[in-house]
Structures are given as structure tokens and as C-alpha cells.
Protein backbone atom coordinates (compact mmCIF):
# COMPACT_ATOMS: atom_id res chain seq x y z
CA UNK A 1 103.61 67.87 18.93
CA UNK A 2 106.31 64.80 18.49
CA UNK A 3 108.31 64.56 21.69
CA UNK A 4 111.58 63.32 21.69
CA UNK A 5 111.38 60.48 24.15
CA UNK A 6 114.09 58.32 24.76
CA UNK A 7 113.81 55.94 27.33
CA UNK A 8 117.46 54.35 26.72
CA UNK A 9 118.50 57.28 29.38
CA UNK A 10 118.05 56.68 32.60
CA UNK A 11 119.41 59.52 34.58
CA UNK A 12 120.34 59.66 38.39
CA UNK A 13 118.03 61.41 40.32
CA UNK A 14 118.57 62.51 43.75
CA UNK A 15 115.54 64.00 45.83
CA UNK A 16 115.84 66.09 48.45
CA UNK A 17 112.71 66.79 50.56
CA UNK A 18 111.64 70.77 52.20
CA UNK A 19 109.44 69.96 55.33
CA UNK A 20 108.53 73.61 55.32
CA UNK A 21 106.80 73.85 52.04
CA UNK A 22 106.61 70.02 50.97
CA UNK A 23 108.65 70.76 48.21
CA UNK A 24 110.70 67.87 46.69
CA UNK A 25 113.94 69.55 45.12
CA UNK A 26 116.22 67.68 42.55
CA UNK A 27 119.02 66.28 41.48
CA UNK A 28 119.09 64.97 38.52
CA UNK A 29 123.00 63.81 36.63
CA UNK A 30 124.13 62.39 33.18
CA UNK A 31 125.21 58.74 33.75
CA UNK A 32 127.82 59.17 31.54
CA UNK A 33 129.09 62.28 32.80
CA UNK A 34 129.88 64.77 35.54
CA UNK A 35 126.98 66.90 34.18
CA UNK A 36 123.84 67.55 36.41
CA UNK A 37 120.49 70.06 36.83
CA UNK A 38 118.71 71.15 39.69
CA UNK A 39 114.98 71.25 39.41
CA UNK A 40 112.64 73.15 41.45
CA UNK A 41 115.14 74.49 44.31
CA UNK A 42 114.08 76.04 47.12
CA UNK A 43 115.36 78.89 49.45
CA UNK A 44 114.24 79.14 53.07
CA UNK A 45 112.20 82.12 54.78
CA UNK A 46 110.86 82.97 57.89
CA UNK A 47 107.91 85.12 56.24
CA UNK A 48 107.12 86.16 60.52
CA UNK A 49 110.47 87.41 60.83
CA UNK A 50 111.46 88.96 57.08
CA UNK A 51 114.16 85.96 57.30
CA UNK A 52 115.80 84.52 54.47
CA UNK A 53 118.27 81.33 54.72
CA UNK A 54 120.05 78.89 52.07
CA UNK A 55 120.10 75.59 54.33
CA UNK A 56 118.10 73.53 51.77
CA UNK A 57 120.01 75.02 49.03
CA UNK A 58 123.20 74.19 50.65
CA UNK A 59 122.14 70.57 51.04
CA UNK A 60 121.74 70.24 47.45
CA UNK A 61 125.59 72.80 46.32
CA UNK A 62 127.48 70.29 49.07
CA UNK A 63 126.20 67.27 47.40
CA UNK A 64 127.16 68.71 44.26
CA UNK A 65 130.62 69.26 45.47
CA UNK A 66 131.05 66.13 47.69
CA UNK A 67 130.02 64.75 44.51
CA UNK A 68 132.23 66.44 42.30
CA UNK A 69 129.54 67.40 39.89
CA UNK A 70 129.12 70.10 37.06
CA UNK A 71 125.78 72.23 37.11
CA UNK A 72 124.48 72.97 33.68
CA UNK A 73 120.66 73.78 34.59
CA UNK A 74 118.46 75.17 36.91
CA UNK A 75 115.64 74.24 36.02
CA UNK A 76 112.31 76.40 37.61
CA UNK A 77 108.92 74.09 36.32
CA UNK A 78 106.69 77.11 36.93
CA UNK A 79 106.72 80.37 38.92
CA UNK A 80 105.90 78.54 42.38
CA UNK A 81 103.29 80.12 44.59
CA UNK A 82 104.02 78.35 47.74
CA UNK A 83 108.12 78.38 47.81
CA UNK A 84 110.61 80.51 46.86
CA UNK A 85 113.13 79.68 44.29
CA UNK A 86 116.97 79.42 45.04
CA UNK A 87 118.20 79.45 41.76
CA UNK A 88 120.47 82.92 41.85
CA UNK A 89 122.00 81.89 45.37
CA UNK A 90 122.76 78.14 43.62
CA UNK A 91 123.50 80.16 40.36
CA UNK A 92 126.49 81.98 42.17
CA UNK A 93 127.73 78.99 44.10
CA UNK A 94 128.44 76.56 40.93
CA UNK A 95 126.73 78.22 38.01
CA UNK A 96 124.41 76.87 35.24
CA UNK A 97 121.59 78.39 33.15
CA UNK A 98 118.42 79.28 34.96
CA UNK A 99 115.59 78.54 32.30
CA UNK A 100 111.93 78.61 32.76
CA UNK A 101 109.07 78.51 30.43
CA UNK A 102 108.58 81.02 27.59
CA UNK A 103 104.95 81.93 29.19
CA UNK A 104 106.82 83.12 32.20
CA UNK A 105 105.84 86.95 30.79
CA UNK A 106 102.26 85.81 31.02
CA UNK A 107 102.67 85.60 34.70
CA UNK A 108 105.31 88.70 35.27
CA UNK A 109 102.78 90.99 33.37
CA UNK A 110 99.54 89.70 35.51
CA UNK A 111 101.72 89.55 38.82
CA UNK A 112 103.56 93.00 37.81
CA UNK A 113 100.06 94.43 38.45
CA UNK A 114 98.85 92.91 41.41
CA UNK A 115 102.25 93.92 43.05
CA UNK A 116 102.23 97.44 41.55
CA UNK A 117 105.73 97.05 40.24
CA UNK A 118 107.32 100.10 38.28
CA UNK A 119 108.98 100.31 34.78
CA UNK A 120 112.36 99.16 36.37
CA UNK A 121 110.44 95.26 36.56
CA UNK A 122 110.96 93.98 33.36
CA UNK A 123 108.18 91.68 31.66
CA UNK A 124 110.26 90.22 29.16
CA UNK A 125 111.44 86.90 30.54
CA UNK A 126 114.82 88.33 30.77
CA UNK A 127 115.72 87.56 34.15
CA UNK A 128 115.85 84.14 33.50
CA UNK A 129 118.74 82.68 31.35
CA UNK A 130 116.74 80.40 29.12
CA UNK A 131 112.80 80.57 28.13
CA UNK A 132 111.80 77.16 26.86
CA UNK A 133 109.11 76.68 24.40
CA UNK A 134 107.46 73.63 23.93
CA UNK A 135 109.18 70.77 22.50
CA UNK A 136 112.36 72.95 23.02
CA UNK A 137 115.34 70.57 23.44
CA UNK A 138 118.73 71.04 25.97
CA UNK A 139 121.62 69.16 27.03
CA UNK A 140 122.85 68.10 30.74
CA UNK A 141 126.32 66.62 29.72
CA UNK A 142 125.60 63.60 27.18
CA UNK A 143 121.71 63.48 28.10
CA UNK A 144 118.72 65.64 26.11
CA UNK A 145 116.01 67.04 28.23
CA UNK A 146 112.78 68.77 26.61
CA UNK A 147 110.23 70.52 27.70
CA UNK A 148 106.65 70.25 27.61
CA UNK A 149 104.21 72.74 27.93
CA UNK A 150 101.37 72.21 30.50
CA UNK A 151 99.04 75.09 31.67
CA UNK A 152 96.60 74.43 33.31
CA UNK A 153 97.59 75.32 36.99
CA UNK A 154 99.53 78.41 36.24
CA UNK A 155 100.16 79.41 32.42
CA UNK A 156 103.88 79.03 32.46
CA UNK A 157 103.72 75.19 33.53
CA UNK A 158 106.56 73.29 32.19
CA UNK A 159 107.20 69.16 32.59
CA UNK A 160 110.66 68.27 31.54
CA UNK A 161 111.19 65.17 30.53
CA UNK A 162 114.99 63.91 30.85
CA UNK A 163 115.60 60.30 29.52
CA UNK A 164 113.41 58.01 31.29
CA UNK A 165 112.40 60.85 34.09
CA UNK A 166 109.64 63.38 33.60
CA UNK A 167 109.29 66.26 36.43
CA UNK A 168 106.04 66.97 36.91
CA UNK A 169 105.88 70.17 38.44
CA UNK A 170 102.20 70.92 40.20
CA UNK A 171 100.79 69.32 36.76
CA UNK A 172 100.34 65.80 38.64
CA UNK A 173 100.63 65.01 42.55
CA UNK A 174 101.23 61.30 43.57
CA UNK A 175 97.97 58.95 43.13
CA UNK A 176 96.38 59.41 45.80
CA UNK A 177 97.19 63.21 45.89
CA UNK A 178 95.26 63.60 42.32
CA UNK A 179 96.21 67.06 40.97
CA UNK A 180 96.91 70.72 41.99
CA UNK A 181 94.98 73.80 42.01
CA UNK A 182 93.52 75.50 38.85
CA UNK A 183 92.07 78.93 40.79
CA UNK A 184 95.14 80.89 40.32
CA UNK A 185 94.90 83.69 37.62
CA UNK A 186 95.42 82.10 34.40
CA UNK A 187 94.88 78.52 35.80
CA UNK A 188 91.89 76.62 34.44
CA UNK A 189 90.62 72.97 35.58
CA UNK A 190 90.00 72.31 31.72
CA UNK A 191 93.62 72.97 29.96
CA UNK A 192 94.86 71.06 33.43
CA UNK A 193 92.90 67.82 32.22
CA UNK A 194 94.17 68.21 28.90
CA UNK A 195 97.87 68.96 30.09
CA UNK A 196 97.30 65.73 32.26
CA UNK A 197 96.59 63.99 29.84
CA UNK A 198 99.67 65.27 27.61
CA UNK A 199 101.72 63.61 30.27
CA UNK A 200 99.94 60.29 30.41
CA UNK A 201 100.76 59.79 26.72
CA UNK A 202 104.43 59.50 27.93
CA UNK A 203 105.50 55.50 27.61
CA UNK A 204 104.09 53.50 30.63
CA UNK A 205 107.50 52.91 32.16
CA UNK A 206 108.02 57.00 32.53
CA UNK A 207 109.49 57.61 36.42
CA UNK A 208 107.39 60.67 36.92
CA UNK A 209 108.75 63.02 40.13
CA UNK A 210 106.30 65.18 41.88
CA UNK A 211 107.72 68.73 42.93
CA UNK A 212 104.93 68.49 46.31
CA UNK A 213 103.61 65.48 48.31
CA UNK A 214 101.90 65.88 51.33
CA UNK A 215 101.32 62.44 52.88
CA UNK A 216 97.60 61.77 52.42
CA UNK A 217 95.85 59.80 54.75
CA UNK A 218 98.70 60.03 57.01
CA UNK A 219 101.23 57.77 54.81
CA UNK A 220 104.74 58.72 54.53
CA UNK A 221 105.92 60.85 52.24
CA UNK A 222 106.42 60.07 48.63
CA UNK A 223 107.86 61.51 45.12
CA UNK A 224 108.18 59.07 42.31
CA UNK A 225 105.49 57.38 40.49
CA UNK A 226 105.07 56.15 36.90
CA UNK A 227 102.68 56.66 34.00
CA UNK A 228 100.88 53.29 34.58
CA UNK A 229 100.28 53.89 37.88
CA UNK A 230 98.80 56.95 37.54
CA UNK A 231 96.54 56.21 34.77
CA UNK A 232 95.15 53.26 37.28
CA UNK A 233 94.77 54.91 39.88
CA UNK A 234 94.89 59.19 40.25
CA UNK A 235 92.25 59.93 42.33
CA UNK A 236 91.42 62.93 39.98
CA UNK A 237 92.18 61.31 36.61
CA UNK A 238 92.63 57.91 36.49
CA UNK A 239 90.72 54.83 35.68
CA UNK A 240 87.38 55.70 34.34
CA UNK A 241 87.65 59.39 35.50
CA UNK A 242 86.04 61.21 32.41
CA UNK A 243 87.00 65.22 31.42
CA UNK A 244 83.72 66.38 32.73
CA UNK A 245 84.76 64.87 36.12
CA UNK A 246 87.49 66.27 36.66
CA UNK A 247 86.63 69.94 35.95
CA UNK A 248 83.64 69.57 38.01
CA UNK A 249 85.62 68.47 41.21
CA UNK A 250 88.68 70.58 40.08
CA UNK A 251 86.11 74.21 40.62
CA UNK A 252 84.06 73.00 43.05
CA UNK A 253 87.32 72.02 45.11
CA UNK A 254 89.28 75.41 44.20
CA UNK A 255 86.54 77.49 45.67
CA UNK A 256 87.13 75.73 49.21
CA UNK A 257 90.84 76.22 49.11
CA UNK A 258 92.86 79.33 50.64
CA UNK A 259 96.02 80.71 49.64
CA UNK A 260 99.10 79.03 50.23
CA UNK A 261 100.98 80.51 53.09
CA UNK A 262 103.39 82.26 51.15
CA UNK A 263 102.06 82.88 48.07
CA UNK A 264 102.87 86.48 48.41
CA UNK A 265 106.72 86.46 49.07
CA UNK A 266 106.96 83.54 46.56
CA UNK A 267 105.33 85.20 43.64
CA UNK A 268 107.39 88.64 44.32
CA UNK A 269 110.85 86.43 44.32
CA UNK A 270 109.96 83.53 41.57
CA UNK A 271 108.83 86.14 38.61
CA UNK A 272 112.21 87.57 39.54
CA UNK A 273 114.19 84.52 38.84
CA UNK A 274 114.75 83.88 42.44
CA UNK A 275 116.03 87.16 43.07
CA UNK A 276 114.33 89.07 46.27
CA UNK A 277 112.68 92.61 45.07
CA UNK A 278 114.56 96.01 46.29
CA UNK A 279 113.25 99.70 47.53
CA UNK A 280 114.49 102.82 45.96
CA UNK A 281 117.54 102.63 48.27
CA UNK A 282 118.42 98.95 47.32
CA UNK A 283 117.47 96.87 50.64
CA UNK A 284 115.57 93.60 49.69
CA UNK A 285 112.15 94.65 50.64
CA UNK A 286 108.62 92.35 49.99
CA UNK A 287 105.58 94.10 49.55
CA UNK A 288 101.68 93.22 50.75
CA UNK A 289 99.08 93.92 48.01
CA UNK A 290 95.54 94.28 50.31
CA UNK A 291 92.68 92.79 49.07
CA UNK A 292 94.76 92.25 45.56
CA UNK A 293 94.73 88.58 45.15
């Protein structure tokens, strides 16, 4: 696959950072225009209390409107398992396309089961404006985005690539963070390395955003990094880091790890578009699977 690169762009890219969840949300505008996307939003729970809130997505709607902005995209890089998505709450506020990747019914049909959800759940992608294939092209004002497809962590993985700014999703962490988690059904360490590696092909000078940091080694936090730096110096990938390497320390480092905190509200809500599931009498309502993931 040819990529459409153009490093001419250089888009404007606000971050805006979820203490909860260490989830970097984004702004990212046309410089030529009033035209922005949102990537990777996030919406607040309190899984203890059955809580839901909008304060980080209200941080990122009032700088919108302080701003004076248009919202063409919002722009999901995977089906998160440790946040929930915001997009329908941002969706109502200013509008825009919520688009995901086309493998998104991979994940809705293997998640459908685990969660026991009835014929009324749709498979299909179709809560989700746009399904993106890869290579598949869009516009935020004057600027082209694409998408590139990167399993590897989950199979729906997405990077888009906007100008000189690619957004990583899980598919890369910071350099000294390495790389994400490859034990989740339909993850595997060796289409990771290979997605990885997709990604490194990008020109040197690529800003690459991470969607988590989580301050190794006690530093502060961080979200943008470039190609060059992380072929130099990823902990997981970089320098002389060979294929074999990786998917050795990728399993043997998976089968240490437990479940993110809310992986189970966060799955139910993100194969849903953002959208929280109902009972039979309409009241949002989560459910527990035991002994199911």
C-alpha cells in the first residue's frame, strides 16, 4: 500500500490530557481553515458509583467554541479497552462524523458474545458514521487525513495520519514506553511488530501523538514523538531490536499483565460508538460477564 503522505501540512494540534485513564485526547485543526477533528475523546465514569460525567469532553466542545471552530471528525483509533469514548455526547454538542475502522465488526461480533448481547446489537459497523479501510482518504476543511490499518493490539487498530501528524493509537507508546498489549482477543505480538513497523516507514520528520503515556521512571508526562526518535530508541523496537525480540518480550510480558480497570464498561460503550447499552425498559444499564474475559 502507497500512502498519501504529505508533509507540506502541518496541522494544529491541541492535546488535552485524562489523569484518570492516561488518555491523551485531541485536537487537531486545518491551518487554513475553521475545520477541526477530535481524536480519541474520552467520557468520564465513576465505574464504583455507576457514574457517568462529560468534564473532559467539555474541555475539549468549549475550546472548540472559544475557538470558534467547525467539527468535521471524530475520530475513534480503535475500540479502547481502558476509556470510554465521548464521541455521541461531542457528536450532539457540535456535530461531525464519528468514523472508526472497517474491522470494528471483528470486535462487535467477538465482544457481542462475551457480553451476551441480543439481536437488537447490531454487528455491522453501523453505529458509527464512517468505517475506514486502509488507505481510505477524508477531509478536515482544506487538509486530507488517511488511515492506516494496524492490528496488532486489537484488530480494528487504525493510525491516521493528517499532514505532518500521525495518531498512533495503542500501536506505539512514547520511547521509553515501547508498545501496548497484544493479549486481547484478536491481538497478536507478531502483526503488532509488523504494524510498527508500517508506521516507522512514515518520513523521519512524522510528529507521531500517543493516545496513552504513563510517565515511566517517574518523568513527566509526555505525547509527541517523531519517527526518528523512535526508531533510535523504543525500548521494544528500536535500534537493533530484531522481530523475534519483540514477540518474545511482547507474550512473555502479556501473560504478567491484568486487565485494565475498566475494560468492561469501556468495551460495552466503545463497540457502541460511545453510546452506553440499555435494559428492556431503556435505562443505561452495564453488564458483568463472570469469568468471560
Amino acid at each position: 500500500m502507497t500512502y498519501p503522505v504529505n508533509m507540506d501540512i502541518k496541522p494544529d494540534v491541541q492535546a488535552f490530557f485524562d489523569d484518570a485513564t492516561n488518555t491523551i485526547s485531541y485536537i487537531v485543526k486545518d491551518p487554513t481553515s475553521d475545520a477541526c477533528a477530535i481524536v480519541d475523546s474520552v467520557m468520564d465514569i465513576d465505574y464504583a458509583a455507576g457514574r457517568i460525567t462529560f468534564d473532559h469532553a467539555d474541555a475539549l466542545i468549549q475550546q472548540i467554541e472559544t475557538q470558534g471552530l467547525k467539527l468535521e471528525w471524530i475520530i475513534e483509533t480503535h475500540v479502547h479497552a481502558d476509556h470510554l469514548s465521548a464521541a455521541p455526547y461531542i457528536q450532539e454538542k457540535l456535530g461531525g462524523k464519528i468514523g472508526v475502522g472497517s474491522k470494528i465488526t471483528v470486535v462487535q461480533d467477538v465482544f457481542g458474545k462475551v457480553f451476551n448481547e441480543g439481536t437488537d446489537f447490531q454487528r455491522d459497523g453501523s453505529q458509527f458514521d464512517a468505517l475506514f479501510q486502509d488507505g481510505d482518504t477524508y477531509m478536515i476543511g482544506n487538509m486530507q487525513g488517511f488511515a492506516m490499518y494496524t492490528p496488532g493490539h486489537t484488530p480494528a487498530c487504525m493510525v491516521h495520519v493528517i499532514g505532518n501528524a500521525a495518531f498512533t493509537g495503542d500501536t506505539l507508546f512514547m520511547p521509553d514506553g515501547g508498545s501496548a498489549r497484544c493479549d486481547f482477543p484478536g491481538g497478536s505480538a507478531e502483526e503488532l511488530y509488523d504494524s510498527i513497523m508500517m508506521v516507522l516507514a512514515l518520513p523521519d520528520e512524522m510528529r507521531l501523538f500517543m493516545c496513552h503515556d504513563y510517565g515511566p521512571n517517574g518523568r513527566d508526562i509526555q505525547w509527541e514523538t517523531t519517527v526518528a526518535d523512535e526508531k533510535a530508541h523504543n525500548i521494544h523496537v528500536g535500534g537493533d531490536k530484531t522481530r523475534e525480540d519483540f514477540i518474545r518480550f511482547r507474550t512473555e510480558r502479556d501473560a504478567q499483565l491484568g486487565m485494565p480497570k475498566l475494560i468492561i464498561p469501556s468495551l460495552q460503550v466503545n463497540m457502541r460508538a460511545g453510546e452506553v447499552p440499555t435494559d428492556k425498559d431503556g435505562n443505561p444499564m452495564l453488564k458483568v460477564p463472570v469469568n468471560g474475559l
